[in-house]
Protein backbone atom coordinates (compact mmCIF):
# COMPACT_ATOMS: atom_id res chain seq x y z
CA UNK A 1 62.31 -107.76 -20.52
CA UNK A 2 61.82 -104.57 -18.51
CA UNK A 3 58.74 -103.09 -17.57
CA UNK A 4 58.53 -99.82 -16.47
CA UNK A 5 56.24 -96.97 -15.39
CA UNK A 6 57.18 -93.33 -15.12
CA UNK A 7 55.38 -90.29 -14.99
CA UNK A 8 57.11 -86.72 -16.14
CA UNK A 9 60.46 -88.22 -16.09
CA UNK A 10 62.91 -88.78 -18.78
CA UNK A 11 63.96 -91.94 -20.26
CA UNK A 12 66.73 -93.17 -22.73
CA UNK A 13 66.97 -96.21 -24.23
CA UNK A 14 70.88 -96.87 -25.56
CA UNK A 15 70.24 -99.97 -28.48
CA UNK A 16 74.02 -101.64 -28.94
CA UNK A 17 73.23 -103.18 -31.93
CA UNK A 18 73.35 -99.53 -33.26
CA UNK A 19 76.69 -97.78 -32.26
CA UNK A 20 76.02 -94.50 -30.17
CA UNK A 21 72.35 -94.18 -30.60
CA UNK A 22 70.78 -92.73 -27.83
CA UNK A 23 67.07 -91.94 -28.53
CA UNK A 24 64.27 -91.12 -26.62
CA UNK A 25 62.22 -94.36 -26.86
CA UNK A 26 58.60 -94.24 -27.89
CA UNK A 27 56.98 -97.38 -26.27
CA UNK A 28 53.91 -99.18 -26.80
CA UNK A 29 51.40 -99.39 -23.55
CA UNK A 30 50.84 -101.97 -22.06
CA UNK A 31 48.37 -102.09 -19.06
CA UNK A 32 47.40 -99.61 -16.68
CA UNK A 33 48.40 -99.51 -13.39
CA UNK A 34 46.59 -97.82 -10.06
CA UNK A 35 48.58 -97.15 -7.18
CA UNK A 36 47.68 -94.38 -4.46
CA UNK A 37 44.48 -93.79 -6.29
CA UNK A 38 46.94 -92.79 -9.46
CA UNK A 39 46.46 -94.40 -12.74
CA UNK A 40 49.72 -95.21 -14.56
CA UNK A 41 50.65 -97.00 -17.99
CA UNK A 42 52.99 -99.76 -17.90
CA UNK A 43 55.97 -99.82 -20.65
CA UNK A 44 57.59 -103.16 -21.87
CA UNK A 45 61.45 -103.28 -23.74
CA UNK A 46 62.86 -105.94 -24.36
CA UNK A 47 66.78 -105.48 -23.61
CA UNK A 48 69.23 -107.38 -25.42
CA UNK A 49 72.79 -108.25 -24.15
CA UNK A 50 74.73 -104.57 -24.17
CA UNK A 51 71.99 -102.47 -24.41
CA UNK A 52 71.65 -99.40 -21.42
CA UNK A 53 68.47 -97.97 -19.79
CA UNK A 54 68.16 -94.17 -18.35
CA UNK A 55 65.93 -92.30 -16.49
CA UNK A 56 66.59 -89.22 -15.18
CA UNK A 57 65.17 -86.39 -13.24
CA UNK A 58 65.28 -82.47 -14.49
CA UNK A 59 67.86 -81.91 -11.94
CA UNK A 60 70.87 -82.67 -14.01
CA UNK A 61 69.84 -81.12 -17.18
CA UNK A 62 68.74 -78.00 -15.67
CA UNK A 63 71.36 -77.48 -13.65
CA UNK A 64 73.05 -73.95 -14.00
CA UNK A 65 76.92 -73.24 -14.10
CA UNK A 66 80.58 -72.44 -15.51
CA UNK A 67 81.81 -69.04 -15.62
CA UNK A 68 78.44 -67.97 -18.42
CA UNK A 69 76.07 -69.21 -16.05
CA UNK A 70 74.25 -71.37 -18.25
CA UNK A 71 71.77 -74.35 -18.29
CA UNK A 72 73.41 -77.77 -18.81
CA UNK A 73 70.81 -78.85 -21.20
CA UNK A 74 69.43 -82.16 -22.30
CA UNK A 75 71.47 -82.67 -25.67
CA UNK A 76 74.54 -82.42 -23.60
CA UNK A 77 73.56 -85.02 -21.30
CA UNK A 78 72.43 -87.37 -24.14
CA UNK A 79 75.87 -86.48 -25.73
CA UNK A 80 77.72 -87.66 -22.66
CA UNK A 81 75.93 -90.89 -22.17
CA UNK A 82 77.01 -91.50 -25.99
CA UNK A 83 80.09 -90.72 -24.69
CA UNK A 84 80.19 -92.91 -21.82
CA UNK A 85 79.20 -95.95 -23.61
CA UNK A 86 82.33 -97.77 -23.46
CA UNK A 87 82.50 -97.47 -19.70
CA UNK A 88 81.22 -99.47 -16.84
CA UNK A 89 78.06 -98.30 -15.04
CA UNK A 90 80.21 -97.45 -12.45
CA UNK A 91 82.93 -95.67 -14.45
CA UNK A 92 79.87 -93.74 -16.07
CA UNK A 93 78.59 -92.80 -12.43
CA UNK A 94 81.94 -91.20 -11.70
CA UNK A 95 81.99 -89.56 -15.25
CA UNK A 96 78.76 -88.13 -14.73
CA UNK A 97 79.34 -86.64 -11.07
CA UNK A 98 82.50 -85.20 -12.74
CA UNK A 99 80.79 -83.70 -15.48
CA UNK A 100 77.79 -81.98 -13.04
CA UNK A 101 80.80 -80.54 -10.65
CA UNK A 102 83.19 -79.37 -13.60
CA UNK A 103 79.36 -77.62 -14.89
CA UNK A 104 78.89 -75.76 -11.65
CA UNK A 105 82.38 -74.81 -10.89
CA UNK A 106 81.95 -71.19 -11.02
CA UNK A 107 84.91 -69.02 -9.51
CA UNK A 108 82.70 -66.06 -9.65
CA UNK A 109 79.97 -67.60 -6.94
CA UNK A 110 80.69 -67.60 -3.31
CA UNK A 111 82.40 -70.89 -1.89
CA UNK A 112 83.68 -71.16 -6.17
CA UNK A 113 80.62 -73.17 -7.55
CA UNK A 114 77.09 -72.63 -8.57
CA UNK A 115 74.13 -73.61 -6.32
CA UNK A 116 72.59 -77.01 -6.94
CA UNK A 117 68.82 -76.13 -8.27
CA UNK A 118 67.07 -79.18 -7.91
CA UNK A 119 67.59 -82.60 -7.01
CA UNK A 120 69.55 -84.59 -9.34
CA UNK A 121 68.72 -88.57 -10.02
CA UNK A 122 70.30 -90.59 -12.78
CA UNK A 123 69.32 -94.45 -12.57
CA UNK A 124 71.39 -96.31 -15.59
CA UNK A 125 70.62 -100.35 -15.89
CA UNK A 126 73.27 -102.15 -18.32
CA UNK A 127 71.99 -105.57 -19.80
């Protein structure tokens, strides 16, 4: 079971009983939570063996690059974690630091790449 809270993040829940679904899950809540006089909702899923967790900050899918300039967007990020399913969680942190520099390789910007925007945080959990 994992129980989470998260508030204006992203979160992708990777099911392995269904090949290469990656969905945004919709969770029942559970209890509420105050912490730093903040009120947050608790979110239960129960994880079966093979199944990957996500959350991720804008940073990534934001991110700006290549020789167009443009955003990396979030269907291309869901795309490569469907991608990377067949690979460790480390193989997929290497695969996804790859896949960030190759996006803001730029030969056109000073120094060859695009500026990082924002920060960038991917947390992945494999059961």
């Amino acid at each position: 079971m994992l129980r989470y809270s998260i508030e204006n993040q992203s979160f992708i829940y990777n099911n392995s009983a269904v090949e290469a679904l990656i969905k945004f899950f919709k969770l029942k809540k559970t209890k509420k939570v105050k912490m730093h006089g903040k009120t947050f909702t608790t979110h239960d899923v129960q994880l079966e063996e093979g199944d990957s967790v996500y959350i991720y900050s804008d940073g990534f899918v934001d991110q700006f690059g290549g020789h167009k300039g443009k955003k990396f967007m979030g269907k291309r990020f869901r795309e490569a974690l469907v991608d990377a399913q067949k690979l460790t969680m480390e193989e997929q942190g290497i695969m996804l630091n790859n896949l960030i520099e190759n996006c803001r390789a730029d030969p056109e910007q000073p120094g060859g790449e695009s500026e990082q925007m924002d920060d960038i945080l991917v947390i992945g959990v494999h059961a």
